[in-house]
C-alpha atoms as a PDB file:
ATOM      1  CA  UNK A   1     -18.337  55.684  -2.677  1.00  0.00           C
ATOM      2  CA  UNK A   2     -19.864  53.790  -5.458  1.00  0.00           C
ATOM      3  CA  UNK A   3     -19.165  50.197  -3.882  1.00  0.00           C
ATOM      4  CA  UNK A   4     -21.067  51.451  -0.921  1.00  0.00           C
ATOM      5  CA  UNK A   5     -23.959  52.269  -3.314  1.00  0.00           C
ATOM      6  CA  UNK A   6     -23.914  48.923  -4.745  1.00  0.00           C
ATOM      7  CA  UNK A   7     -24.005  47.233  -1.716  1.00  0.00           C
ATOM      8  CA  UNK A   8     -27.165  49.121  -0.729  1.00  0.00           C
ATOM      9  CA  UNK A   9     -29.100  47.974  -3.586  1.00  0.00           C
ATOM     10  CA  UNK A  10     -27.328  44.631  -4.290  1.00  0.00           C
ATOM     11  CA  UNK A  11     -30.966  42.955  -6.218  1.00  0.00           C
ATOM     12  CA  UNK A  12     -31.140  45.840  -8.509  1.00  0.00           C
ATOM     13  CA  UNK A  13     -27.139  46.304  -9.501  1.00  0.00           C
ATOM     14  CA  UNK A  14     -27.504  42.339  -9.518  1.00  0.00           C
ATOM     15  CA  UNK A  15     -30.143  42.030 -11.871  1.00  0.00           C
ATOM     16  CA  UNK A  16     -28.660  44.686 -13.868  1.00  0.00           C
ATOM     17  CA  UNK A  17     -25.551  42.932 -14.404  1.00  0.00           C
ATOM     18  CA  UNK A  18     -26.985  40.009 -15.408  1.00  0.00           C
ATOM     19  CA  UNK A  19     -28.832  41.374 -18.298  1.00  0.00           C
ATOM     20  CA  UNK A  20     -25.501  43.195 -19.380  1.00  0.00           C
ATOM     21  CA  UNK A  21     -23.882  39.609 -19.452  1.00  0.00           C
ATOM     22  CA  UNK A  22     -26.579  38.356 -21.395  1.00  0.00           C
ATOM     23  CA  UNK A  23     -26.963  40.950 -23.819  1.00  0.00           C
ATOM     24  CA  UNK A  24     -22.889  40.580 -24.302  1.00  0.00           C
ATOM     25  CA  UNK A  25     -23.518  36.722 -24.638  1.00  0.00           C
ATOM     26  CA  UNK A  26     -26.018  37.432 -26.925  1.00  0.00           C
ATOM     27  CA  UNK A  27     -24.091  40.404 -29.130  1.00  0.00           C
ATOM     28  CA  UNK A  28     -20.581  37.864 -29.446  1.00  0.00           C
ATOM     29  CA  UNK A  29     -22.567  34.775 -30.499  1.00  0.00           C
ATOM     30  CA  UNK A  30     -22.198  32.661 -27.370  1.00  0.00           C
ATOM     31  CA  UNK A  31     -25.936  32.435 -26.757  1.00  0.00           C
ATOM     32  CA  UNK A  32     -28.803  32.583 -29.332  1.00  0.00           C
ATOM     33  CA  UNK A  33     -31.949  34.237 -28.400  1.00  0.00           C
ATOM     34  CA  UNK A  34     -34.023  31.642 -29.566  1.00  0.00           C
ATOM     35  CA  UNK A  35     -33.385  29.836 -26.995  1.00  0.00           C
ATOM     36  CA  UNK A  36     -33.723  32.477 -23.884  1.00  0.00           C
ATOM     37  CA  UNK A  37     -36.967  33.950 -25.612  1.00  0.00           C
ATOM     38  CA  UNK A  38     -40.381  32.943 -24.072  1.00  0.00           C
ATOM     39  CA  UNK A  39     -43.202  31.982 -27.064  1.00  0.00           C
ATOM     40  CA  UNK A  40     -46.327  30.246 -25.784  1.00  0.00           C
ATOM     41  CA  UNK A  41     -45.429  27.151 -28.013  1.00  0.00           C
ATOM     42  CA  UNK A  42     -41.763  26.517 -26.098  1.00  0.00           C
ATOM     43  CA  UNK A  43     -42.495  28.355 -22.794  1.00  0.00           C
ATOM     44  CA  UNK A  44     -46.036  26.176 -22.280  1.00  0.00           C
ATOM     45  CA  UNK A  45     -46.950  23.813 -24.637  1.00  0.00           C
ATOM     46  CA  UNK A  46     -43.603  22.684 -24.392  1.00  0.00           C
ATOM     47  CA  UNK A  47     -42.709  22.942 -21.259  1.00  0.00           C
ATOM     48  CA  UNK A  48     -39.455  24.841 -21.333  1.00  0.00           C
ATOM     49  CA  UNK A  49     -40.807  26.846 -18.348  1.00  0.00           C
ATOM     50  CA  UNK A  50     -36.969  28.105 -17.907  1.00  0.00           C
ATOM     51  CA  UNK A  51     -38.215  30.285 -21.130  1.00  0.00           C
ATOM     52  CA  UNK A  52     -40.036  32.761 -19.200  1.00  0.00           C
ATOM     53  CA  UNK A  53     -36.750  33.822 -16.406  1.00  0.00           C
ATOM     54  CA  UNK A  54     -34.379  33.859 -19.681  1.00  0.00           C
ATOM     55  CA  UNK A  55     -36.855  36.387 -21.419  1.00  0.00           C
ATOM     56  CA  UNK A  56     -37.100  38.644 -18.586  1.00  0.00           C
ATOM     57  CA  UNK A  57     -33.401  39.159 -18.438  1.00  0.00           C
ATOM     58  CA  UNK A  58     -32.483  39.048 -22.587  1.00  0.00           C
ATOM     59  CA  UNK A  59     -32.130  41.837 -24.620  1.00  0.00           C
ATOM     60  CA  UNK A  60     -30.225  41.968 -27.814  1.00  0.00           C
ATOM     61  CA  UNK A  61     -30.576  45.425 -29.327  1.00  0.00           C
ATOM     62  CA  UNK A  62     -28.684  48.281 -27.394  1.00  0.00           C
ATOM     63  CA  UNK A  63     -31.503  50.807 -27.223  1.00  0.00           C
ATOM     64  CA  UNK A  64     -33.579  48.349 -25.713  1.00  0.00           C
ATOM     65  CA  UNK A  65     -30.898  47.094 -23.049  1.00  0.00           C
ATOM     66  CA  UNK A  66     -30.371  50.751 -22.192  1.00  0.00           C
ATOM     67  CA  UNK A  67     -34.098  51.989 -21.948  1.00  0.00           C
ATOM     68  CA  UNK A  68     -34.783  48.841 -19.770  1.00  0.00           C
ATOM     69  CA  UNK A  69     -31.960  49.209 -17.704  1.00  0.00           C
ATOM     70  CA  UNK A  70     -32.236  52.987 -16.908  1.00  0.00           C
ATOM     71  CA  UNK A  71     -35.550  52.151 -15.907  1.00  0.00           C
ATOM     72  CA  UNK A  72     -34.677  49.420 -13.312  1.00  0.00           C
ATOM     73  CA  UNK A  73     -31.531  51.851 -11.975  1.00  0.00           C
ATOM     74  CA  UNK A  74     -34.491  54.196 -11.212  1.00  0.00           C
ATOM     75  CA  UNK A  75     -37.647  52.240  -9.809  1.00  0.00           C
ATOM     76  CA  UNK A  76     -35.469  49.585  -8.514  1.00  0.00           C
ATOM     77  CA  UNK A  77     -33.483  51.264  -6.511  1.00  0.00           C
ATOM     78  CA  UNK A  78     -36.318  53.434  -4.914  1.00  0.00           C
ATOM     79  CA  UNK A  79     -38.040  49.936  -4.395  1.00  0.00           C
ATOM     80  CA  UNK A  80     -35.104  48.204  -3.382  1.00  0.00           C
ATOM     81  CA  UNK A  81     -35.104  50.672  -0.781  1.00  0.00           C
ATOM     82  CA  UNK A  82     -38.348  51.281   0.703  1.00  0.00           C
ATOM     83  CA  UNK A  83     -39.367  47.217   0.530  1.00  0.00           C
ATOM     84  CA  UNK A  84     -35.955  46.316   1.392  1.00  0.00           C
ATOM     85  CA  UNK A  85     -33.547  43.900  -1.160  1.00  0.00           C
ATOM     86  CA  UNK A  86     -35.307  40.620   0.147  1.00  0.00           C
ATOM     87  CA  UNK A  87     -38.968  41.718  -0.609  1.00  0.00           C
ATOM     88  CA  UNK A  88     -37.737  43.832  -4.016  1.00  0.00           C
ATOM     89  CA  UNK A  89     -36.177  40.441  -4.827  1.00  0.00           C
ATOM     90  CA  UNK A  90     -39.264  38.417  -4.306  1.00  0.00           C
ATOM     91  CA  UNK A  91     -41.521  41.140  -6.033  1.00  0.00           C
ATOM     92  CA  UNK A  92     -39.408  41.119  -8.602  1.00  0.00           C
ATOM     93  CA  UNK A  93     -39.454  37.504  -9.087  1.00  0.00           C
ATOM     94  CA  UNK A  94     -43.296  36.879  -8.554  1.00  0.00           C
ATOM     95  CA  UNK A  95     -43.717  39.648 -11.553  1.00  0.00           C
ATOM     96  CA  UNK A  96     -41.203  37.858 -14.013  1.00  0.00           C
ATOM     97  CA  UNK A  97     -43.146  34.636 -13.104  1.00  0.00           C
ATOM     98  CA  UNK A  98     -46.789  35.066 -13.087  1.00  0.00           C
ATOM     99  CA  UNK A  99     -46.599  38.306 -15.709  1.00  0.00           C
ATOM    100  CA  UNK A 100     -44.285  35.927 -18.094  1.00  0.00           C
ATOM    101  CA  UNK A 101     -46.866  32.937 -17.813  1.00  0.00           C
ATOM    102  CA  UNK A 102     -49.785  35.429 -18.061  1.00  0.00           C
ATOM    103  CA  UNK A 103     -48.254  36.729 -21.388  1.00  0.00           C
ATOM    104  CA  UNK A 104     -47.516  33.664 -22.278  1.00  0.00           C
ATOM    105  CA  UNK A 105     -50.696  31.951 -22.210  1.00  0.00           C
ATOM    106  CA  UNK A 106     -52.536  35.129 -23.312  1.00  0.00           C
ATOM    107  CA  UNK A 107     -50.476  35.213 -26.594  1.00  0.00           C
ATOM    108  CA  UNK A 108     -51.705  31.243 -27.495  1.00  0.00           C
ATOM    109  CA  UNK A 109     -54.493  32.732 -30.166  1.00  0.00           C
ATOM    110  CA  UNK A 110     -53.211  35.892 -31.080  1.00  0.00           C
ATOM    111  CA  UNK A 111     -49.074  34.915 -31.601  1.00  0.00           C
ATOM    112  CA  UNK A 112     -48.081  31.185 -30.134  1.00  0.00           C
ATOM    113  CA  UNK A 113     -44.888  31.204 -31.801  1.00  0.00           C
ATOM    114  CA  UNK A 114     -43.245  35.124 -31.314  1.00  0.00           C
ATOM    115  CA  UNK A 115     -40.350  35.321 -29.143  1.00  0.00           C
ATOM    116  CA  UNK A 116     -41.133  38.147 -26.255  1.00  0.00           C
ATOM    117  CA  UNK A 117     -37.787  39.402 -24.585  1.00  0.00           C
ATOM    118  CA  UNK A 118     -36.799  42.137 -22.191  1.00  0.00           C
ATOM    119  CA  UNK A 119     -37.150  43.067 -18.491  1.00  0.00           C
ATOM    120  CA  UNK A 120     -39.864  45.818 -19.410  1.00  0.00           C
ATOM    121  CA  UNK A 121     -43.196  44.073 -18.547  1.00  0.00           C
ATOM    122  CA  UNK A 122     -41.414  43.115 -15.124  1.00  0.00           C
ATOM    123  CA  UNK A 123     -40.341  46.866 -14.623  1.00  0.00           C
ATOM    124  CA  UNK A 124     -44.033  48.045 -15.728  1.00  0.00           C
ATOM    125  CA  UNK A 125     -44.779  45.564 -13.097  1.00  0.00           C
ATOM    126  CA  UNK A 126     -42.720  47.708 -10.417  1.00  0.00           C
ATOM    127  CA  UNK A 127     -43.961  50.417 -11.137  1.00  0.00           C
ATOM    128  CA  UNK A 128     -47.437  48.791 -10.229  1.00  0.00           C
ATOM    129  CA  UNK A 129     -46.322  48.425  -7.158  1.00  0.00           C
ATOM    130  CA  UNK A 130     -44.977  51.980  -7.217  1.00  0.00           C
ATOM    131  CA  UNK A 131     -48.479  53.607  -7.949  1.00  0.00           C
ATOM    132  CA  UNK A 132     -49.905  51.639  -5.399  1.00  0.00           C
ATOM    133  CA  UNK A 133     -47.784  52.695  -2.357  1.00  0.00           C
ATOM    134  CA  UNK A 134     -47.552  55.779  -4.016  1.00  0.00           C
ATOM    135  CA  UNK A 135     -51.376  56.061  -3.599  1.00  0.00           C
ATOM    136  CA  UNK A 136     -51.856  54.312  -0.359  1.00  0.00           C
ATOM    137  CA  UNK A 137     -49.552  57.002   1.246  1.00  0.00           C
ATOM    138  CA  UNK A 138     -49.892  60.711  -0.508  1.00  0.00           C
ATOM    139  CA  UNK A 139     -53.802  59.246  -2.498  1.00  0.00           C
ATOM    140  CA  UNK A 140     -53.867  61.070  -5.664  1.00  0.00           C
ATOM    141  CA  UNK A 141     -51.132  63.404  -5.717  1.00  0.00           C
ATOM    142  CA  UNK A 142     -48.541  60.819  -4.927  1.00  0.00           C
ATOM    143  CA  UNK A 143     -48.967  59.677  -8.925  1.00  0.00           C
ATOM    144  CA  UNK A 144     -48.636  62.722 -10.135  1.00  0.00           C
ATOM    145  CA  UNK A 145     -44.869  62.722 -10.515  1.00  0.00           C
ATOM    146  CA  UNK A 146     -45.765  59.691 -12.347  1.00  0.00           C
ATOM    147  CA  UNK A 147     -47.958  60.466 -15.276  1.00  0.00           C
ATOM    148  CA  UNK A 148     -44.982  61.301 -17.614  1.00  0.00           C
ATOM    149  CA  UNK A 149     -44.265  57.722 -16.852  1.00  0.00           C
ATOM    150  CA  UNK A 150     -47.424  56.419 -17.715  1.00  0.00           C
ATOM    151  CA  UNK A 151     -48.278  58.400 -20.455  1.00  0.00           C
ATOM    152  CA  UNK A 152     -44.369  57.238 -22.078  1.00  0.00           C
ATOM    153  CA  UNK A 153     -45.739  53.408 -20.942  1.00  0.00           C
ATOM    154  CA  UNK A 154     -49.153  53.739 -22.817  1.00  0.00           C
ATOM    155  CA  UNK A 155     -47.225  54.951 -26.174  1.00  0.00           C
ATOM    156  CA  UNK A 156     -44.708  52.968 -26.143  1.00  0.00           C
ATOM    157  CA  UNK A 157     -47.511  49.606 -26.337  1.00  0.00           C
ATOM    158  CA  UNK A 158     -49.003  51.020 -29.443  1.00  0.00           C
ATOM    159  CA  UNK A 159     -45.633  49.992 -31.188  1.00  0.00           C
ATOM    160  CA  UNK A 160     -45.783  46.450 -33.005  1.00  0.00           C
ATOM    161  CA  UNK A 161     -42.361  45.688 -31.473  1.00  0.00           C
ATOM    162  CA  UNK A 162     -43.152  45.834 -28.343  1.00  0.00           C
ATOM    163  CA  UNK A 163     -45.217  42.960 -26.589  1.00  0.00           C
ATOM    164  CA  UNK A 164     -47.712  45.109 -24.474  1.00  0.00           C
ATOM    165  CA  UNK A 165     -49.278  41.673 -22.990  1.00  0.00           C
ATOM    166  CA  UNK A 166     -46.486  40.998 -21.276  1.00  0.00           C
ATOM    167  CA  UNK A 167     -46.517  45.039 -20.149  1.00  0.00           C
ATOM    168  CA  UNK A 168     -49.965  44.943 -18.843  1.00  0.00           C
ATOM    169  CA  UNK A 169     -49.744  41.531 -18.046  1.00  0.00           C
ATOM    170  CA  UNK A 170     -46.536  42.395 -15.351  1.00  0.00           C
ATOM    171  CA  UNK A 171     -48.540  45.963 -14.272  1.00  0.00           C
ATOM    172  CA  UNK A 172     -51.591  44.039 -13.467  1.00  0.00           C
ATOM    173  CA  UNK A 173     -48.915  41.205 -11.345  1.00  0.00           C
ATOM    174  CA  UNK A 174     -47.243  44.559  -9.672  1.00  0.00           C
ATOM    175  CA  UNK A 175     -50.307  46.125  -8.783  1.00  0.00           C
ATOM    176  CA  UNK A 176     -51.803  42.934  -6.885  1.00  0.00           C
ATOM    177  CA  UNK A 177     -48.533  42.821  -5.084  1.00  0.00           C
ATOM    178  CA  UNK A 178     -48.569  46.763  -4.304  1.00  0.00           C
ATOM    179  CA  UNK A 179     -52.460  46.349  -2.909  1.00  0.00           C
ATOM    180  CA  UNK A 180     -51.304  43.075  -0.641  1.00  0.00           C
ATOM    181  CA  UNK A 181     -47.702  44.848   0.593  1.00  0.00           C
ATOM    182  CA  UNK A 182     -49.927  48.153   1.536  1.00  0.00           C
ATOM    183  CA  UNK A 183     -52.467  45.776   3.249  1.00  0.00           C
ATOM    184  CA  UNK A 184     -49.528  44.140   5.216  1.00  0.00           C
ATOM    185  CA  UNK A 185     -46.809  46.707   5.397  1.00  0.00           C
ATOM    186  CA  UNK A 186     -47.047  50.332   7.097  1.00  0.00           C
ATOM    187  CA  UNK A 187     -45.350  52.962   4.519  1.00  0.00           C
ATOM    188  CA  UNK A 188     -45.446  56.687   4.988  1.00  0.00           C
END
């Protein structure tokens, strides 16, 4: 029954996996996160664009694999779903893209040479696209089964380990894809 499940969602189990891999690769010593991580100095200035799809999928503590990837099993799947697995798959890679650049070139002054890592800011970026379909179809009560969500989201930035650039940064991505999918596509 499960291998049924998996082929229904193939992006999200997909992208799943490969952050387990990495996180293993990282956790035995075959790859070094200073190398995957995405810093405005080696992701921009230079050029080691590759930086900013490594980041997205690199984790190397256990909490933070977990948290990340319990979020994706949950909005990705319901995404995966109601966009279908070749729109989730583009969404998901326009967030990791323009949010990882955005955070990126936004941390230049404040921290040009801080490794950011983890799929979060491109899940925050989901669930921009969440709220927004969420909205377009049930207006304000369709978010409120997501204000625990937001609330967790807006308290977990005021930690100094977590990079809430690249958070808002892939929100503010998700939400301008939500508002041009609901302009485009009929849901409800």
């Amino acid at each position: 029954m499960e291998s049924l499940r998996i082929a229904e969602y193939p992006v999200t189990y997909g992208i799943i996996a490969i952050n387990i891999l990495i996180f293993i690769l990282l956790n035995t010593g075959k790859l070094d996160v200073s190398r995957l991580g995405s810093s405005y100095i080696n992701s921009l200035q230079e050029k080691q664009y590759y930086r900013i799809v490594t980041a997205a999928f690199t984790q190397k503590e256990f909490l933070h694999l977990l948290c990340n990837m319990y979020s994706l099993y949950n909005i990705g799947r319901t995404l995966e779903h109601v966009l279908e697995s070749w729109l989730f798959a583009v969404c998901y890679a326009v967030i990791m893209l323009c949010g990882g650049f955005m955070s990126a070139r936004i941390h230049k002054k404040i921290s040009p040479f801080t490794l950011c890592i983890g799929a979060s800011g491109v899940i925050c970026g989901l669930l921009g696209i969440y709220m927004v379909i969420a909205f377009s179809v049930r207006g304000f009560s369709g978010l409120k089964s997501m204000i625990p969500t937001m609330v967790l989201l807006a308290l977990m930035t005021t930690s100094r380990k977590i990079d809430s650039i690249g958070h808002f940064a892939g929100l503010l991505v998700g939400i301008i894809c939500g508002i041009v999918m609901v302009s485009v596509y009929s849901f409800g």
